[in-house]
PDB file of N, CA and C in Angstrom:
ATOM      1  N   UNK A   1      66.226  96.940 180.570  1.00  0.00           N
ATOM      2  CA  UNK A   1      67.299  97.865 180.257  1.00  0.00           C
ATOM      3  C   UNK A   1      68.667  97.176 180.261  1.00  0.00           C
ATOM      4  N   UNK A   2      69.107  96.090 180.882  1.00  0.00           N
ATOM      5  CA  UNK A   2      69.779  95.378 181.145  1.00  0.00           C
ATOM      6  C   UNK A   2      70.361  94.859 179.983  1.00  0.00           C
ATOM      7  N   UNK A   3      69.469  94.422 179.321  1.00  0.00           N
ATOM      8  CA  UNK A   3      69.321  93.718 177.943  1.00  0.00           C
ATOM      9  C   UNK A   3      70.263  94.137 176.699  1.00  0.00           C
ATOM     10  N   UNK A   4      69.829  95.825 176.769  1.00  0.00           N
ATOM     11  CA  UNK A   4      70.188  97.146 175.858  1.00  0.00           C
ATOM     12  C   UNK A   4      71.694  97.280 176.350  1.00  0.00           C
ATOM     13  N   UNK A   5      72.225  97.302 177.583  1.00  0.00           N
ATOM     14  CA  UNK A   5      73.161  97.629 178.026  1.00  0.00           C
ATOM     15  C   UNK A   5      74.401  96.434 177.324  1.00  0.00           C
ATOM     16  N   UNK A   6      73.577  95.530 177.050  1.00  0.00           N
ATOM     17  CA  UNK A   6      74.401  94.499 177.122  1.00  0.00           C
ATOM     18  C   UNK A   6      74.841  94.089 175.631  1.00  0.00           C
ATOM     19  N   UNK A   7      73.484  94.423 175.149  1.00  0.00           N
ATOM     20  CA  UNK A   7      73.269  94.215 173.454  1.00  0.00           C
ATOM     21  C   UNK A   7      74.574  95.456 172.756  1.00  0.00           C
ATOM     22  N   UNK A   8      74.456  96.461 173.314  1.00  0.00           N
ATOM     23  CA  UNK A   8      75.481  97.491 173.152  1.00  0.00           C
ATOM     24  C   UNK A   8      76.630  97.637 173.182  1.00  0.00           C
ATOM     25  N   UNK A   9      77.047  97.006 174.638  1.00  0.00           N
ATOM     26  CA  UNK A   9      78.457  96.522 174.761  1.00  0.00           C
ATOM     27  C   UNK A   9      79.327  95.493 173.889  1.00  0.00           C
ATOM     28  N   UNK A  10      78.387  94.169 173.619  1.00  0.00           N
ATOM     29  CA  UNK A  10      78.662  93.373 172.811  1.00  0.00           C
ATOM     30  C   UNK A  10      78.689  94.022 171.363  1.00  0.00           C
ATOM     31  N   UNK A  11      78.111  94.897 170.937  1.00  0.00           N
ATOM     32  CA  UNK A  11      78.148  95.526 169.332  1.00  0.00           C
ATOM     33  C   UNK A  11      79.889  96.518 169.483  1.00  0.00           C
ATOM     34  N   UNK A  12      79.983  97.026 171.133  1.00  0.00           N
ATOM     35  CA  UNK A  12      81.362  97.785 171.006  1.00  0.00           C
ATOM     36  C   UNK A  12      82.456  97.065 170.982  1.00  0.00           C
ATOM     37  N   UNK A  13      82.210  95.941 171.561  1.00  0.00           N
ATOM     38  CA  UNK A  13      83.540  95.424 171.563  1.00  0.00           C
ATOM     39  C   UNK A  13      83.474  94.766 169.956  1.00  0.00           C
ATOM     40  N   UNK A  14      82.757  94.247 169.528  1.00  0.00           N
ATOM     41  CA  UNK A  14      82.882  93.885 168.246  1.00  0.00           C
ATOM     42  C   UNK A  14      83.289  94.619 167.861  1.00  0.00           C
ATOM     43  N   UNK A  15      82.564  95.652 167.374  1.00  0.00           N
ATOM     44  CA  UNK A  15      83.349  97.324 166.613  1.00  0.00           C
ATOM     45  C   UNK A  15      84.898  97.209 166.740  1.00  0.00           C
ATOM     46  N   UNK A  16      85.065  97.283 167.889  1.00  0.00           N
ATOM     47  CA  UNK A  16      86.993  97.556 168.506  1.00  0.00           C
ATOM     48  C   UNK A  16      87.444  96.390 167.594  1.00  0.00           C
ATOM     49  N   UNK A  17      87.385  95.056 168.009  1.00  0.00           N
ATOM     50  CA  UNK A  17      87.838  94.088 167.089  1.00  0.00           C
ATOM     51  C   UNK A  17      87.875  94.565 165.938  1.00  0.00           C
ATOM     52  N   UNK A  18      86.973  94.729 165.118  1.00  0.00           N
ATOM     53  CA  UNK A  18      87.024  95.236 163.810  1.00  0.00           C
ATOM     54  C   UNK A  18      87.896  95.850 162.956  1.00  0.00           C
ATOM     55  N   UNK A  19      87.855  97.169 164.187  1.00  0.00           N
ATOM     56  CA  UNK A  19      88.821  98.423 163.958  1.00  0.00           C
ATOM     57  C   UNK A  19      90.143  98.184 164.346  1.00  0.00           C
ATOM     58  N   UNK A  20      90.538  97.416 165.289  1.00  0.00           N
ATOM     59  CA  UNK A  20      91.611  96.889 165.411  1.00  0.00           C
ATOM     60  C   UNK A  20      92.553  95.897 164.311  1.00  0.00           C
ATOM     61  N   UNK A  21      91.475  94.970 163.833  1.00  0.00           N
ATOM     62  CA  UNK A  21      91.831  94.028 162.911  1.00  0.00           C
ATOM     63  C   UNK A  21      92.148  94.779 161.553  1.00  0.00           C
ATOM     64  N   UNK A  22      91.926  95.993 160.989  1.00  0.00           N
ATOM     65  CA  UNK A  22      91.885  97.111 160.043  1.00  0.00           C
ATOM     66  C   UNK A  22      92.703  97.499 160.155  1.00  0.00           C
ATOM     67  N   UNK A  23      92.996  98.457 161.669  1.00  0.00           N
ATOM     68  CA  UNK A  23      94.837  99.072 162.104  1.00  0.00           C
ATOM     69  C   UNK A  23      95.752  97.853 162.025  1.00  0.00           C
ATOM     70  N   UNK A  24      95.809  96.769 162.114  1.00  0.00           N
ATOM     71  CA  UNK A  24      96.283  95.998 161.916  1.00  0.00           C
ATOM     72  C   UNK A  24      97.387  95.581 160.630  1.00  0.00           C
ATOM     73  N   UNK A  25      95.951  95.492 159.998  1.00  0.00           N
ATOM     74  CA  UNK A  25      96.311  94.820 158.272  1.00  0.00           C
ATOM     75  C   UNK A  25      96.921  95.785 157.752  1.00  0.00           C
ATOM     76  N   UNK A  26      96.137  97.362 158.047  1.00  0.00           N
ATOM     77  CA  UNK A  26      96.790  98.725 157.428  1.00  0.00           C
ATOM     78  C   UNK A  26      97.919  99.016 157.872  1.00  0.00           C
ATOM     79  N   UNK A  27      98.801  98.761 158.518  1.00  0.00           N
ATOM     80  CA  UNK A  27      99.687  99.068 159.783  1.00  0.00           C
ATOM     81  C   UNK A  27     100.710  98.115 159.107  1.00  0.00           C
ATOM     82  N   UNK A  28     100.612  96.837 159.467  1.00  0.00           N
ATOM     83  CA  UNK A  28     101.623  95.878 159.664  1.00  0.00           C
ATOM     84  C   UNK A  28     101.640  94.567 158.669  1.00  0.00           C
ATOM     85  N   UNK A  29     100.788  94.764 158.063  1.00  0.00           N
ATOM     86  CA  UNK A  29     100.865  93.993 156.727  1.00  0.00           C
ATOM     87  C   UNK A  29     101.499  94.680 155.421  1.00  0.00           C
ATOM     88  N   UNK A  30     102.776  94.182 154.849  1.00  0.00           N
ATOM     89  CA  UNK A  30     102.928  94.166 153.726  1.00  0.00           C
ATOM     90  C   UNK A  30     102.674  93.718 152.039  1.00  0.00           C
ATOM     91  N   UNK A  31     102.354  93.979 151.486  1.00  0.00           N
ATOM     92  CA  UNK A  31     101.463  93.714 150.217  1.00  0.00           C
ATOM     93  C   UNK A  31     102.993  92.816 149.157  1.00  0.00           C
ATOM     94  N   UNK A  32     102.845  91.854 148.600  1.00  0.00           N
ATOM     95  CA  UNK A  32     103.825  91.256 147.685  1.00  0.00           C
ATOM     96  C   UNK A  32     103.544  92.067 146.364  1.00  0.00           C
ATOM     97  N   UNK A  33     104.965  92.736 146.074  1.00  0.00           N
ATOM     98  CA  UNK A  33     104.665  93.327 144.558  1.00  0.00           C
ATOM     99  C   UNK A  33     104.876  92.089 143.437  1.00  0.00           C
ATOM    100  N   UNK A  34     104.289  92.117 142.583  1.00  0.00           N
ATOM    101  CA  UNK A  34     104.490  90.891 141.371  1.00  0.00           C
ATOM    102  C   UNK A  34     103.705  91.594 140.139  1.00  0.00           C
ATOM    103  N   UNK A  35     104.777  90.807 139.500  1.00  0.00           N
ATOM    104  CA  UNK A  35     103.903  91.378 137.757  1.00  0.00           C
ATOM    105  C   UNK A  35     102.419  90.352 137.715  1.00  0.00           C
ATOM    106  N   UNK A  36     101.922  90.859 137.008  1.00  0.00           N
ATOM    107  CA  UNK A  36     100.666  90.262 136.353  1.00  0.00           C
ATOM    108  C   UNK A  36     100.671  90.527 134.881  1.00  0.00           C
ATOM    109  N   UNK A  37     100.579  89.416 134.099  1.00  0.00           N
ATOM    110  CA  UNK A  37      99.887  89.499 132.968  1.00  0.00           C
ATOM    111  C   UNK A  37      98.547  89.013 132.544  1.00  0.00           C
ATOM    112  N   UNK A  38      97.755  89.517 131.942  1.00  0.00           N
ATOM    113  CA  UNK A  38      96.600  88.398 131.451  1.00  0.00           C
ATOM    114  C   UNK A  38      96.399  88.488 130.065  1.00  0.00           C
ATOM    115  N   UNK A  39      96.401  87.403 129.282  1.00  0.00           N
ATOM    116  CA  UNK A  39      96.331  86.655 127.796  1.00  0.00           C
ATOM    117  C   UNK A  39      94.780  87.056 127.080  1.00  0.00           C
ATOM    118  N   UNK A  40      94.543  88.297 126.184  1.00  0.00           N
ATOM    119  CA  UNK A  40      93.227  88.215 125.621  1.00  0.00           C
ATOM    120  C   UNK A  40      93.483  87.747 124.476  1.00  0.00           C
ATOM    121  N   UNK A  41      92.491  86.700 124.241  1.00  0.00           N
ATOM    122  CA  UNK A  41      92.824  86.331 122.417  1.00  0.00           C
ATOM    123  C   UNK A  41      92.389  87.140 121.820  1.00  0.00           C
ATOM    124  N   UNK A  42      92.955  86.771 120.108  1.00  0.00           N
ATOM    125  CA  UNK A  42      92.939  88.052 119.492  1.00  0.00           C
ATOM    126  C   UNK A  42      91.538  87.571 118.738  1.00  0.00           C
ATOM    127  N   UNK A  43      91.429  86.968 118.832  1.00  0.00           N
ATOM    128  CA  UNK A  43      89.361  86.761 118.362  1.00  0.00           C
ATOM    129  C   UNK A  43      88.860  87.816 119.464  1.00  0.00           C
ATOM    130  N   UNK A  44      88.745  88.055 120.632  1.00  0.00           N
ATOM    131  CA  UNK A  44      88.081  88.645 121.453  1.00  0.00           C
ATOM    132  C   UNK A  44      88.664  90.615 120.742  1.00  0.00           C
ATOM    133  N   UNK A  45      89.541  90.768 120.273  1.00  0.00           N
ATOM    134  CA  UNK A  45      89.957  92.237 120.005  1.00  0.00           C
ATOM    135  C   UNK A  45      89.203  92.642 118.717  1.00  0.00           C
ATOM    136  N   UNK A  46      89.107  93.575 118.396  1.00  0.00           N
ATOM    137  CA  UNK A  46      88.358  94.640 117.558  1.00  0.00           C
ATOM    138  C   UNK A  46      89.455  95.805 116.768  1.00  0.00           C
ATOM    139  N   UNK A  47      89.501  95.466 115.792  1.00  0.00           N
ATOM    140  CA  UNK A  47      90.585  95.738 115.162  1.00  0.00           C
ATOM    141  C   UNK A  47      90.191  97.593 115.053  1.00  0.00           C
ATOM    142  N   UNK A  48      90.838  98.696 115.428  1.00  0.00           N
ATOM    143  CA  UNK A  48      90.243  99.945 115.014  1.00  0.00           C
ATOM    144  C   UNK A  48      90.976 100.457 114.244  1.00  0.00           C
ATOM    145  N   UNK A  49      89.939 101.076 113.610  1.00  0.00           N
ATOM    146  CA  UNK A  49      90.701 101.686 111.971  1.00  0.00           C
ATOM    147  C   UNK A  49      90.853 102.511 112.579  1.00  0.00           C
ATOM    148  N   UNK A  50      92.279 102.925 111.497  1.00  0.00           N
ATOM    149  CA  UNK A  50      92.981 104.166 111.264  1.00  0.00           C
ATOM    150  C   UNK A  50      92.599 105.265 110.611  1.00  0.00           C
ATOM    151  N   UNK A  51      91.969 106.497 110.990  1.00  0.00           N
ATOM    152  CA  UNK A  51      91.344 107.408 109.940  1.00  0.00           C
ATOM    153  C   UNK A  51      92.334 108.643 110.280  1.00  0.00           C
ATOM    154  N   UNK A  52      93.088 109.201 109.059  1.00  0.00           N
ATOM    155  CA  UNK A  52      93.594 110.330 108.812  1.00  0.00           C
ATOM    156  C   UNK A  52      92.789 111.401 108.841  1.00  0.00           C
ATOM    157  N   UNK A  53      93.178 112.324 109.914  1.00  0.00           N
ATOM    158  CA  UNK A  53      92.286 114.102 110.380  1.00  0.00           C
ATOM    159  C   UNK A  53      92.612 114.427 109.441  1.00  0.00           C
ATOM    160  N   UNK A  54      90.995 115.538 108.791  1.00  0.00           N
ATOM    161  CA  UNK A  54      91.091 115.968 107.833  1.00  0.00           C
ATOM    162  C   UNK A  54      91.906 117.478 108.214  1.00  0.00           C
ATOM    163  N   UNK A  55      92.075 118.250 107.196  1.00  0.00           N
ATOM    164  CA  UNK A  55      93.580 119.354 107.498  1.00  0.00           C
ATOM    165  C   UNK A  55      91.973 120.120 107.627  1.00  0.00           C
ATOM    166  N   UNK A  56      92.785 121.247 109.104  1.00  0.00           N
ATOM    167  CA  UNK A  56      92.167 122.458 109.148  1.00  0.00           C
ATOM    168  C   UNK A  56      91.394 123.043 107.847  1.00  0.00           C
ATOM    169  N   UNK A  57      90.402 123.572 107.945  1.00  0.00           N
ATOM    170  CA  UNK A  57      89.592 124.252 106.678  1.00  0.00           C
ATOM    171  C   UNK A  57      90.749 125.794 106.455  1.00  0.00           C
ATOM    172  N   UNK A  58      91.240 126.047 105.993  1.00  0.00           N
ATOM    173  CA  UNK A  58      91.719 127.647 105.621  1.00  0.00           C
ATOM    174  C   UNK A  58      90.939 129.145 105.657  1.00  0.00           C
ATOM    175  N   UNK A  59      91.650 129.975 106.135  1.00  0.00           N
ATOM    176  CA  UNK A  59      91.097 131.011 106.563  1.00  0.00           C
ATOM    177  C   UNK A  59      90.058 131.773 105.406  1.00  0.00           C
ATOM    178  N   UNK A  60      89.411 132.151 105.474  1.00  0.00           N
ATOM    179  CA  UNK A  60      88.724 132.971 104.143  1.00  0.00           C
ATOM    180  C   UNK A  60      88.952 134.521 103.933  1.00  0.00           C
ATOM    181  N   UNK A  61      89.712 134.672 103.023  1.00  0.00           N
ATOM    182  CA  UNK A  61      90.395 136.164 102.615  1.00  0.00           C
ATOM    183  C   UNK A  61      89.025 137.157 103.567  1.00  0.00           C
ATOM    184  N   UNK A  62      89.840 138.264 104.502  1.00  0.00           N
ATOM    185  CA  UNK A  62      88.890 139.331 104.748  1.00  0.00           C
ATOM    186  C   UNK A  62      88.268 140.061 103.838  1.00  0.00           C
ATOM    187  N   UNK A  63      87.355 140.357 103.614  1.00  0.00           N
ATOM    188  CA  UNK A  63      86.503 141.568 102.748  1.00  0.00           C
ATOM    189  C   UNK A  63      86.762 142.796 103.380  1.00  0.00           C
ATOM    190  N   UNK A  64      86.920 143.543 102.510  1.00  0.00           N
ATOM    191  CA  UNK A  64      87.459 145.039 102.553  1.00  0.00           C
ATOM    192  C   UNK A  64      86.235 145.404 102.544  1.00  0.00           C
ATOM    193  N   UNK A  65      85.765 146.694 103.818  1.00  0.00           N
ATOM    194  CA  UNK A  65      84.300 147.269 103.642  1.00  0.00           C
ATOM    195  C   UNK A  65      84.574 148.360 102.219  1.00  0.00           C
ATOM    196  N   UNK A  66      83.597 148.102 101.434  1.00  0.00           N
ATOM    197  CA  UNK A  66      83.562 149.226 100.633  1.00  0.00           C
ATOM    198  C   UNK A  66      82.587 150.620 100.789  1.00  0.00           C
ATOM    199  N   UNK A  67      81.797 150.387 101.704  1.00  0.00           N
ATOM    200  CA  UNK A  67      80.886 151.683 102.255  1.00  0.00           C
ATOM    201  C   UNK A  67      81.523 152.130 103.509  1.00  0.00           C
ATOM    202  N   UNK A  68      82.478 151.751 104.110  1.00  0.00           N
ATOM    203  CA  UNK A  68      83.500 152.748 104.647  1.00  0.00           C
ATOM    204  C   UNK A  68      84.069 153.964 104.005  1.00  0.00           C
ATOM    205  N   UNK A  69      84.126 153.443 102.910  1.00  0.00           N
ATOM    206  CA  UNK A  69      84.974 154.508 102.181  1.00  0.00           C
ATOM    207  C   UNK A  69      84.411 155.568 101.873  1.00  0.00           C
ATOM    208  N   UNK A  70      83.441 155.410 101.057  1.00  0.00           N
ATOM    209  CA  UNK A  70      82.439 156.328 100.544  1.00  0.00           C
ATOM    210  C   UNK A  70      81.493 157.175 101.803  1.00  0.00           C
ATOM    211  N   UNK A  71      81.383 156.658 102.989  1.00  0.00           N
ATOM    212  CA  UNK A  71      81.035 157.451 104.271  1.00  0.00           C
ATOM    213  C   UNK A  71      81.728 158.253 104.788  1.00  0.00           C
ATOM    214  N   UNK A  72      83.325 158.176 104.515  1.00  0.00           N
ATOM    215  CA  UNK A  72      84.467 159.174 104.964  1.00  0.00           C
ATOM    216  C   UNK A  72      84.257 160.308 104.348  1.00  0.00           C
ATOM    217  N   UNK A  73      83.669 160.086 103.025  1.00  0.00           N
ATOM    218  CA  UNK A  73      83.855 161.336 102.091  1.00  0.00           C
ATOM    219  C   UNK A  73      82.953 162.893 102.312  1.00  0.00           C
TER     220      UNK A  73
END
């Protein structure tokens, strides 16, 4: 049992280190802002065509019921 006790302790304190070394970096380390660019040649790009949307389809004149009418009568 001794063994377990010990194997355990050693996994907690590791843990703490860990978590400590984390509050740490998260805490008290500042990050350097800098631009980045990176160079793709233009062999590697894929040229995409341009396709003009075709125009909305237009409404289609309503039909007037014509057996409305003749049912009123």
């Amino acid at each position: 049992m001794p063994t377990i006790a010990r194997f355990v302790t050693t996994l907690a304190v590791i843990a703490a280190l860990v978590a400590a070394a984390m509050f740490y970096l998260a805490n008290f380390v500042t990050p350097r802002n800098r631009e980045m660019s990176v160079r793709i040649p233009s062999s590697e790009l894929e040229p995409v065509p341009i396709i003009k949307p075709a125009p909305p389809p237009e409404p289609e004149p309503a039909e007037e019921d014509a057996g409305g009418a003749a049912a009123a009568e």
